[in-house]
PDB file of N, CA and C in Angstrom:
ATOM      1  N   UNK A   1     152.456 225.177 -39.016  1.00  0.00           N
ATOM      2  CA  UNK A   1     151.799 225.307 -37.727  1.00  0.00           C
ATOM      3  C   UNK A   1     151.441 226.774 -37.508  1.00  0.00           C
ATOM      4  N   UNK A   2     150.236 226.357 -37.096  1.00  0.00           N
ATOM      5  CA  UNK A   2     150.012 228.312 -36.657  1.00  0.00           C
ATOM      6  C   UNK A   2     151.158 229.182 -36.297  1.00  0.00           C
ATOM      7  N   UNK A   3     151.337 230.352 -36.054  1.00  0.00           N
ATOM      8  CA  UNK A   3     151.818 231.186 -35.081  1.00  0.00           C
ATOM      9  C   UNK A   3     151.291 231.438 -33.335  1.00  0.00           C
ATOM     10  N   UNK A   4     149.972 231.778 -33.720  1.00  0.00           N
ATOM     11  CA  UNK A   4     149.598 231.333 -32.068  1.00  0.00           C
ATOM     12  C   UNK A   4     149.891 230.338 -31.412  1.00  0.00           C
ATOM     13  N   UNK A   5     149.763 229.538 -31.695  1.00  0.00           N
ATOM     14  CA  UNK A   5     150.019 228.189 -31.385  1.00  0.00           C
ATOM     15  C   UNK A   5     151.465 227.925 -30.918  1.00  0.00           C
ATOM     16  N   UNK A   6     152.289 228.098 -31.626  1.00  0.00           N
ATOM     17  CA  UNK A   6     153.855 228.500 -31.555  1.00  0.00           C
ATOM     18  C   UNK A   6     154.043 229.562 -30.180  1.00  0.00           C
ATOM     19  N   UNK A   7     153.341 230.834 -30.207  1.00  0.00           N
ATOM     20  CA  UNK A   7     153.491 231.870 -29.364  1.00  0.00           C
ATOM     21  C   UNK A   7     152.723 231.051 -27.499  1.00  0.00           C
ATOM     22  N   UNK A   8     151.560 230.649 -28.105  1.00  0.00           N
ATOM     23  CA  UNK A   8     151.153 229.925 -26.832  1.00  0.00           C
ATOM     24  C   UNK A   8     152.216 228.491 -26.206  1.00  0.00           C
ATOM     25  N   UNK A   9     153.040 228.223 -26.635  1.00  0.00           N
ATOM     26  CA  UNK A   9     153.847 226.812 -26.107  1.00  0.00           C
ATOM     27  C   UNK A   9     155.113 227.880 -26.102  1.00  0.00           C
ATOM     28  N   UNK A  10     155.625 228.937 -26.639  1.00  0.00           N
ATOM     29  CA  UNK A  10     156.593 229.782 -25.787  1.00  0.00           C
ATOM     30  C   UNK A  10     156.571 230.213 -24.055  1.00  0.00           C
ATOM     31  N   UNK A  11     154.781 230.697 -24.423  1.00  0.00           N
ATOM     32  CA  UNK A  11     154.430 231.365 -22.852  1.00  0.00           C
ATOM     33  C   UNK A  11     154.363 229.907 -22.119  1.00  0.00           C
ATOM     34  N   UNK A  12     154.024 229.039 -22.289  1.00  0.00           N
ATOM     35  CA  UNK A  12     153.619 228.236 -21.411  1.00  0.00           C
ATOM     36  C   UNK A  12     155.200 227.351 -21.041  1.00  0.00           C
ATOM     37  N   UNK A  13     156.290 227.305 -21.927  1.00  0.00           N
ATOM     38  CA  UNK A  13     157.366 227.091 -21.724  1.00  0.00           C
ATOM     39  C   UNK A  13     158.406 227.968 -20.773  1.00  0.00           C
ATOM     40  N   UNK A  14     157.993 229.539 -21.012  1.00  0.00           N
ATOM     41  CA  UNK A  14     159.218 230.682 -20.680  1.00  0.00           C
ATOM     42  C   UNK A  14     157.995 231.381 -19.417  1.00  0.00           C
ATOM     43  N   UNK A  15     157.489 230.993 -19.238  1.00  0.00           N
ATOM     44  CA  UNK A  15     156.539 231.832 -18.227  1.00  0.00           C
ATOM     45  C   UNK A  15     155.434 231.321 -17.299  1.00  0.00           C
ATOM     46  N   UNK A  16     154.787 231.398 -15.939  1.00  0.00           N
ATOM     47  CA  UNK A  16     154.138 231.076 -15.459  1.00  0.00           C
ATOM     48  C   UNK A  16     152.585 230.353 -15.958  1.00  0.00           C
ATOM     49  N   UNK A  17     152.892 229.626 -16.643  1.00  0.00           N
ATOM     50  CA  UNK A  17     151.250 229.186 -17.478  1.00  0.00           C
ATOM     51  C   UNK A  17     151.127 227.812 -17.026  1.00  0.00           C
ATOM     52  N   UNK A  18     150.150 227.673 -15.751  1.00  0.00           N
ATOM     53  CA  UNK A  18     149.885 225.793 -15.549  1.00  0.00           C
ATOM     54  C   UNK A  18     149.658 224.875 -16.674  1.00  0.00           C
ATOM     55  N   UNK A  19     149.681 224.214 -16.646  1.00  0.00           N
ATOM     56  CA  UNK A  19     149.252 222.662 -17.560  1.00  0.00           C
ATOM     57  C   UNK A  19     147.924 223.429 -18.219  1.00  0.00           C
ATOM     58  N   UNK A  20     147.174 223.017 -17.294  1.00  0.00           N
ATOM     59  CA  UNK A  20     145.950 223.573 -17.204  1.00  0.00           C
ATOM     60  C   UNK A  20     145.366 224.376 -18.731  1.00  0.00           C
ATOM     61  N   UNK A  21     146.105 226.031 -17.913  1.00  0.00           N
ATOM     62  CA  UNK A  21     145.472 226.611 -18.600  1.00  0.00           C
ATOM     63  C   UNK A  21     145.759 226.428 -19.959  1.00  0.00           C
ATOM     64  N   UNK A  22     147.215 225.997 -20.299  1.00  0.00           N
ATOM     65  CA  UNK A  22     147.835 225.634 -21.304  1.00  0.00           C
ATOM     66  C   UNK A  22     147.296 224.953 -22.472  1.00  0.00           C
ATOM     67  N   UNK A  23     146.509 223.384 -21.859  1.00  0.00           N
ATOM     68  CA  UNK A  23     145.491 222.883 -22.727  1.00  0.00           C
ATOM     69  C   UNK A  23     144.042 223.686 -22.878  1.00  0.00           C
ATOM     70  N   UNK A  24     143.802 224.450 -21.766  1.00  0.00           N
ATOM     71  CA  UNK A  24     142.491 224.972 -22.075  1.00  0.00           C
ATOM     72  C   UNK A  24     142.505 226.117 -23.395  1.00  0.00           C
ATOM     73  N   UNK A  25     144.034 227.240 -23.346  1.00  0.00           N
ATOM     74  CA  UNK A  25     143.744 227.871 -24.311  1.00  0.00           C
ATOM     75  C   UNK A  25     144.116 226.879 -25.993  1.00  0.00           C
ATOM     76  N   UNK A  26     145.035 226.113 -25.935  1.00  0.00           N
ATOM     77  CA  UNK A  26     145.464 225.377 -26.941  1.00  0.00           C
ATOM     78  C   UNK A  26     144.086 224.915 -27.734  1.00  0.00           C
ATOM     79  N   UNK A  27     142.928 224.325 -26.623  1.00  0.00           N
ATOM     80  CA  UNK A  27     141.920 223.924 -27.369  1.00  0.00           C
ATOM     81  C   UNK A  27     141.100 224.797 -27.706  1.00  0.00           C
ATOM     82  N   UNK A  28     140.982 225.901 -27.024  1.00  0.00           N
ATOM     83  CA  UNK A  28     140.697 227.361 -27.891  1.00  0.00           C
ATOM     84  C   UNK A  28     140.704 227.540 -29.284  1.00  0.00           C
ATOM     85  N   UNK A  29     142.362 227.684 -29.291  1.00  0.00           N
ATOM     86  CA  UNK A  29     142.618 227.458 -30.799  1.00  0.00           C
ATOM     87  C   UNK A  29     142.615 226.746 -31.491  1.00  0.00           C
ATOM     88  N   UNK A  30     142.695 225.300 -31.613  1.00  0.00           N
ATOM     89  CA  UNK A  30     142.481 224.629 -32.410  1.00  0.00           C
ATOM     90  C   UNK A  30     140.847 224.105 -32.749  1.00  0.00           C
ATOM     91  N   UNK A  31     139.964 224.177 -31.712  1.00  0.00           N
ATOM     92  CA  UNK A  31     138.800 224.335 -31.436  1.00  0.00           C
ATOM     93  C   UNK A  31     138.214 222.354 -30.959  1.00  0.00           C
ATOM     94  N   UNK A  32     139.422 222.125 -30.175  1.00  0.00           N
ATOM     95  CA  UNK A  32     139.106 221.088 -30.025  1.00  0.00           C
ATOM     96  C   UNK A  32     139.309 220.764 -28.900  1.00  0.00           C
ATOM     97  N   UNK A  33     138.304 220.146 -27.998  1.00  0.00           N
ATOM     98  CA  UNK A  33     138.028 219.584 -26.443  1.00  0.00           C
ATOM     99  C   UNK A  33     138.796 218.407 -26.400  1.00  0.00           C
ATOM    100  N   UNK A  34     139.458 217.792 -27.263  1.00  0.00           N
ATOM    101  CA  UNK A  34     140.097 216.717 -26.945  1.00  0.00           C
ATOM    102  C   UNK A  34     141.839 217.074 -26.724  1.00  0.00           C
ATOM    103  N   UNK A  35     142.134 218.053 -27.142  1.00  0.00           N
ATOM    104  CA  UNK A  35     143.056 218.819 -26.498  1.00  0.00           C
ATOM    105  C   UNK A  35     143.603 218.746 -24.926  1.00  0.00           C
TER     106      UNK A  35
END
């Protein structure tokens, strides 16, 4: 599994990150809207 990916579900676990933005950057990275 990536590292970003890993680092982004830390922040969104240990820190103020809505749902939201959570899937919006996730599909960032993986480059997928179905995210």
């Amino acid at each position: 599994m990536d590292r970003r990916i890993i680092n982004l579900y830390d922040e969104y676990t240990h820190k103020p990150l809505t749902r939201q933005e959570f899937l919006h950057r996730l599909s960032l990275l993986t480059g997928s809207t179905a995210a």
